[in-house]
N, C-alpha and C. Protein backbone atom coordinates (compact mmCIF):
# COMPACT_ATOMS: atom_id res chain seq x y z
N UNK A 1 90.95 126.72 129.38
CA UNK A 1 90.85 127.31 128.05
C UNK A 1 89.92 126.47 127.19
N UNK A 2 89.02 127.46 126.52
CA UNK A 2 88.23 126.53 125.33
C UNK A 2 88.27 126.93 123.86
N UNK A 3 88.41 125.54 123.34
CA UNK A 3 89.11 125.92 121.94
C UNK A 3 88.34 125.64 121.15
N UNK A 4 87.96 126.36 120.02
CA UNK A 4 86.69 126.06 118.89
C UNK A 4 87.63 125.14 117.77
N UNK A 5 86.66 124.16 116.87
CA UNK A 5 86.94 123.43 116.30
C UNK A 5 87.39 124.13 115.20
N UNK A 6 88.66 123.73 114.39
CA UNK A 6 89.18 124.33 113.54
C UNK A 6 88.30 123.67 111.67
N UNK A 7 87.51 124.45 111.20
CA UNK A 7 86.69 123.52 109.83
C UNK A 7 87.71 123.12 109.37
N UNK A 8 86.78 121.70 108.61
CA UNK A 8 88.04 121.48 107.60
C UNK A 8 87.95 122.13 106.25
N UNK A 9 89.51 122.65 105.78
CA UNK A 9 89.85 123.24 104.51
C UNK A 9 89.92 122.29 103.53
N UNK A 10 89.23 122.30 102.63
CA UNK A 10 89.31 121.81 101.45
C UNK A 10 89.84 121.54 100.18
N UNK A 11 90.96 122.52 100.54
CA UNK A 11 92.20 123.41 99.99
C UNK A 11 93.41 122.18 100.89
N UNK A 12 92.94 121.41 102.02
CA UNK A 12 94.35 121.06 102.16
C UNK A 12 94.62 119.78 102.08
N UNK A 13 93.36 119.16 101.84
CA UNK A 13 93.61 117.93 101.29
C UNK A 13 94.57 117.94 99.98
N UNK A 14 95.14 116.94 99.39
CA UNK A 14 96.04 116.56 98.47
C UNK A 14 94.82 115.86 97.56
N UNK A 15 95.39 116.25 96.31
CA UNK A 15 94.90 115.79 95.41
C UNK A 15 95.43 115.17 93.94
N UNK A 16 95.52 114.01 93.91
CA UNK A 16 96.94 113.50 92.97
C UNK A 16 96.27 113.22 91.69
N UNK A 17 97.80 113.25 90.76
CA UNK A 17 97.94 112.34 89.51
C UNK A 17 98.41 111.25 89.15
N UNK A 18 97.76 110.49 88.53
CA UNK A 18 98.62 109.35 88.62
C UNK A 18 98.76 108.78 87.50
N UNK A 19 99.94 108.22 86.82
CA UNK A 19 100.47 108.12 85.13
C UNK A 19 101.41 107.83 85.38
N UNK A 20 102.36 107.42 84.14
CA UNK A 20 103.80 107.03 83.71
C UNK A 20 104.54 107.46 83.27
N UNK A 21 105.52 108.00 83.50
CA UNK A 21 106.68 108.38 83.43
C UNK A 21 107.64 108.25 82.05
N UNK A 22 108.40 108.38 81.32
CA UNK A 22 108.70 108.39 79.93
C UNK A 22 109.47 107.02 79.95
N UNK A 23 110.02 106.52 81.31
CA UNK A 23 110.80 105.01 81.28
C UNK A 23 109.77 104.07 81.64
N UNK A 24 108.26 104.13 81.97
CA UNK A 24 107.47 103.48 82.08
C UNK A 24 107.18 102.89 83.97
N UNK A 25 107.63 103.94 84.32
CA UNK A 25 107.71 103.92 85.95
C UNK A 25 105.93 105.05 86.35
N UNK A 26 105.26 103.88 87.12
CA UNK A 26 104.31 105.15 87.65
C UNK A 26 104.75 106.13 88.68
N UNK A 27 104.13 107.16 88.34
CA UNK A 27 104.07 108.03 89.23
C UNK A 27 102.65 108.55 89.63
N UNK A 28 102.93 108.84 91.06
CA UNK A 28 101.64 109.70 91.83
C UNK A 28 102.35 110.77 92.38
N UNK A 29 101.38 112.19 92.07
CA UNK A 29 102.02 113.42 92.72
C UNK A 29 101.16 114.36 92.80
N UNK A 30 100.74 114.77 94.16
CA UNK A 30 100.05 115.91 94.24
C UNK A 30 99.98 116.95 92.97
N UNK A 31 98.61 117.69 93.10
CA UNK A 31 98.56 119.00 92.00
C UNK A 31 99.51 119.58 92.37
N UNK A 32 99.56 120.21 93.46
CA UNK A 32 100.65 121.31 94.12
C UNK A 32 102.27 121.10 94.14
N UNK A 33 102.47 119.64 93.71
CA UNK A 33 103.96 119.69 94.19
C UNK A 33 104.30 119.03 95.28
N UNK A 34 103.92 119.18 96.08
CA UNK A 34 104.61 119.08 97.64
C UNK A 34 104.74 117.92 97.89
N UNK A 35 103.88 116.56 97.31
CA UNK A 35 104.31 114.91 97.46
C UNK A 35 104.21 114.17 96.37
N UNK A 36 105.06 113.15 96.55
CA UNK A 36 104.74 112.42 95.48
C UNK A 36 105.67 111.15 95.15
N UNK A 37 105.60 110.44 94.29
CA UNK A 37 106.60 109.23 94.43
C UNK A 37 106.25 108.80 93.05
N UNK A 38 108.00 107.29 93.24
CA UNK A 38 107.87 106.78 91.99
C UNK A 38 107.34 105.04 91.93
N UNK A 39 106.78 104.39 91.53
CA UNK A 39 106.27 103.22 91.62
C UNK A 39 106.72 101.87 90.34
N UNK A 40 106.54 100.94 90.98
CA UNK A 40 106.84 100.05 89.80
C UNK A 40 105.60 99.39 89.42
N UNK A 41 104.72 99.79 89.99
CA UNK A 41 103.11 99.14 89.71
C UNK A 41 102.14 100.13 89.78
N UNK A 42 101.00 100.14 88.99
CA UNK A 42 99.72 100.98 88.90
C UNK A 42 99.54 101.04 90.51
N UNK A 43 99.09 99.86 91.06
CA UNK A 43 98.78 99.65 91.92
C UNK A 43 98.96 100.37 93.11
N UNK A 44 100.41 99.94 93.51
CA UNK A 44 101.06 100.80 94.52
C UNK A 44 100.98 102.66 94.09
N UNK A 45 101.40 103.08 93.11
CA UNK A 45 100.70 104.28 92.98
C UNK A 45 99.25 105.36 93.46
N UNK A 46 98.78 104.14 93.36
CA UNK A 46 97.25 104.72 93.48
C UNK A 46 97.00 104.18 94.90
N UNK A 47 97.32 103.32 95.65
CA UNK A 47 97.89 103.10 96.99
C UNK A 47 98.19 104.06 97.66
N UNK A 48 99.40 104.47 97.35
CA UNK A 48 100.11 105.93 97.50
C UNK A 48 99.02 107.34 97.82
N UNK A 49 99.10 107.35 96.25
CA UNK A 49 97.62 107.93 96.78
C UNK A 49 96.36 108.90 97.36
N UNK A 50 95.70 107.15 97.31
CA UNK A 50 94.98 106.93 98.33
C UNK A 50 94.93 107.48 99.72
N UNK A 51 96.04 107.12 100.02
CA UNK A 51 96.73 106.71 101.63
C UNK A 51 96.86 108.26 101.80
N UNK A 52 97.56 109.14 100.98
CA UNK A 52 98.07 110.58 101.43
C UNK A 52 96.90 111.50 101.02
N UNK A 53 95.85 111.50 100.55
CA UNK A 53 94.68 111.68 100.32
C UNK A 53 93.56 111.73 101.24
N UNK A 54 94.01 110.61 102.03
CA UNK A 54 92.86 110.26 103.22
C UNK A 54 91.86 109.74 102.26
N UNK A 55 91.87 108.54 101.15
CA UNK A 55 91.17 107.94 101.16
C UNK A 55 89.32 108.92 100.39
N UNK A 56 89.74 110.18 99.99
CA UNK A 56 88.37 111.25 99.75
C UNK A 56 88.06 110.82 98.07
N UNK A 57 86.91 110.76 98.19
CA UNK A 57 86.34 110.43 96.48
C UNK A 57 86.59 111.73 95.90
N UNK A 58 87.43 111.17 94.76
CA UNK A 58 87.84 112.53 93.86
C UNK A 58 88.76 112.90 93.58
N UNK A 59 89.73 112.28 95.00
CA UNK A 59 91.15 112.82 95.19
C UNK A 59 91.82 112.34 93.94
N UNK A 60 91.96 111.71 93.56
CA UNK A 60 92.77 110.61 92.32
C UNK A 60 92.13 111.18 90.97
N UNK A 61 93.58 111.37 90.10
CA UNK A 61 92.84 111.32 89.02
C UNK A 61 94.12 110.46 88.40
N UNK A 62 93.57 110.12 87.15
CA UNK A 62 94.91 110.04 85.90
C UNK A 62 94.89 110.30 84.49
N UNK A 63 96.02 110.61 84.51
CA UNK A 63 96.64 111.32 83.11
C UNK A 63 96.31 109.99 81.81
N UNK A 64 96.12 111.36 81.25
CA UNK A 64 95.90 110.10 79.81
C UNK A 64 97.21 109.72 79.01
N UNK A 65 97.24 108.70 78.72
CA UNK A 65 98.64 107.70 78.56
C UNK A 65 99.31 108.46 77.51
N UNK A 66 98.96 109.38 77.16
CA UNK A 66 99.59 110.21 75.97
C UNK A 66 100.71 110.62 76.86
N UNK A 67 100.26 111.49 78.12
CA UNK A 67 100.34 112.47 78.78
C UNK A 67 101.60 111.76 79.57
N UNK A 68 102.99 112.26 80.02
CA UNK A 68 104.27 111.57 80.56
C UNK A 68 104.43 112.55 81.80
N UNK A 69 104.75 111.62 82.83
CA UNK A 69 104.57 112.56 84.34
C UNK A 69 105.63 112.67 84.63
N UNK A 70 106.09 113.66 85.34
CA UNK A 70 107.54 113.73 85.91
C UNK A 70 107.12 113.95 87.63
N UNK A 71 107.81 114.14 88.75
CA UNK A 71 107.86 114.30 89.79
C UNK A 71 108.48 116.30 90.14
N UNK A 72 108.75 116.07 89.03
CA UNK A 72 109.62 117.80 89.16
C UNK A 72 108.66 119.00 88.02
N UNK A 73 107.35 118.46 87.34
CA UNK A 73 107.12 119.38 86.49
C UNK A 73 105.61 120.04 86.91
């Protein structure tokens, strides 16, 4: 059997936010919902990520500090 290469969708990469939370906890979380976590450092956030992102320029953004993130909204 020969199998053609499946393109890649661009649509399925993850693409996060990353900001603080109203108790001052970061968070990173996909646009869509589907991942995401809570952090005690910028750092590890954007780590986070990174990492579930695959690392693609662009993927990351962040919220402006006005702006309070939840994991559920």
């Amino acid at each position: 059997m020969q199998g053609s290469p499946i393109p890649p969708d661009g649509n399925a990469v993850h693409r996060f936010v990353v900001g603080r939370d109203g108790e001052g906890h970061w968070i990173a979380r996909d646009e869509k919902g589907l991942t995401g976590g809570v952090f005690t450092d910028r750092i590890s956030a954007v780590r986070f990520a990174a990492m579930e992102s695959g690392h693609r320029a662009g993927a990351i953004r962040f919220a402006p500090a006005s702006v309070r993130l939840s994991l559920f909204n």
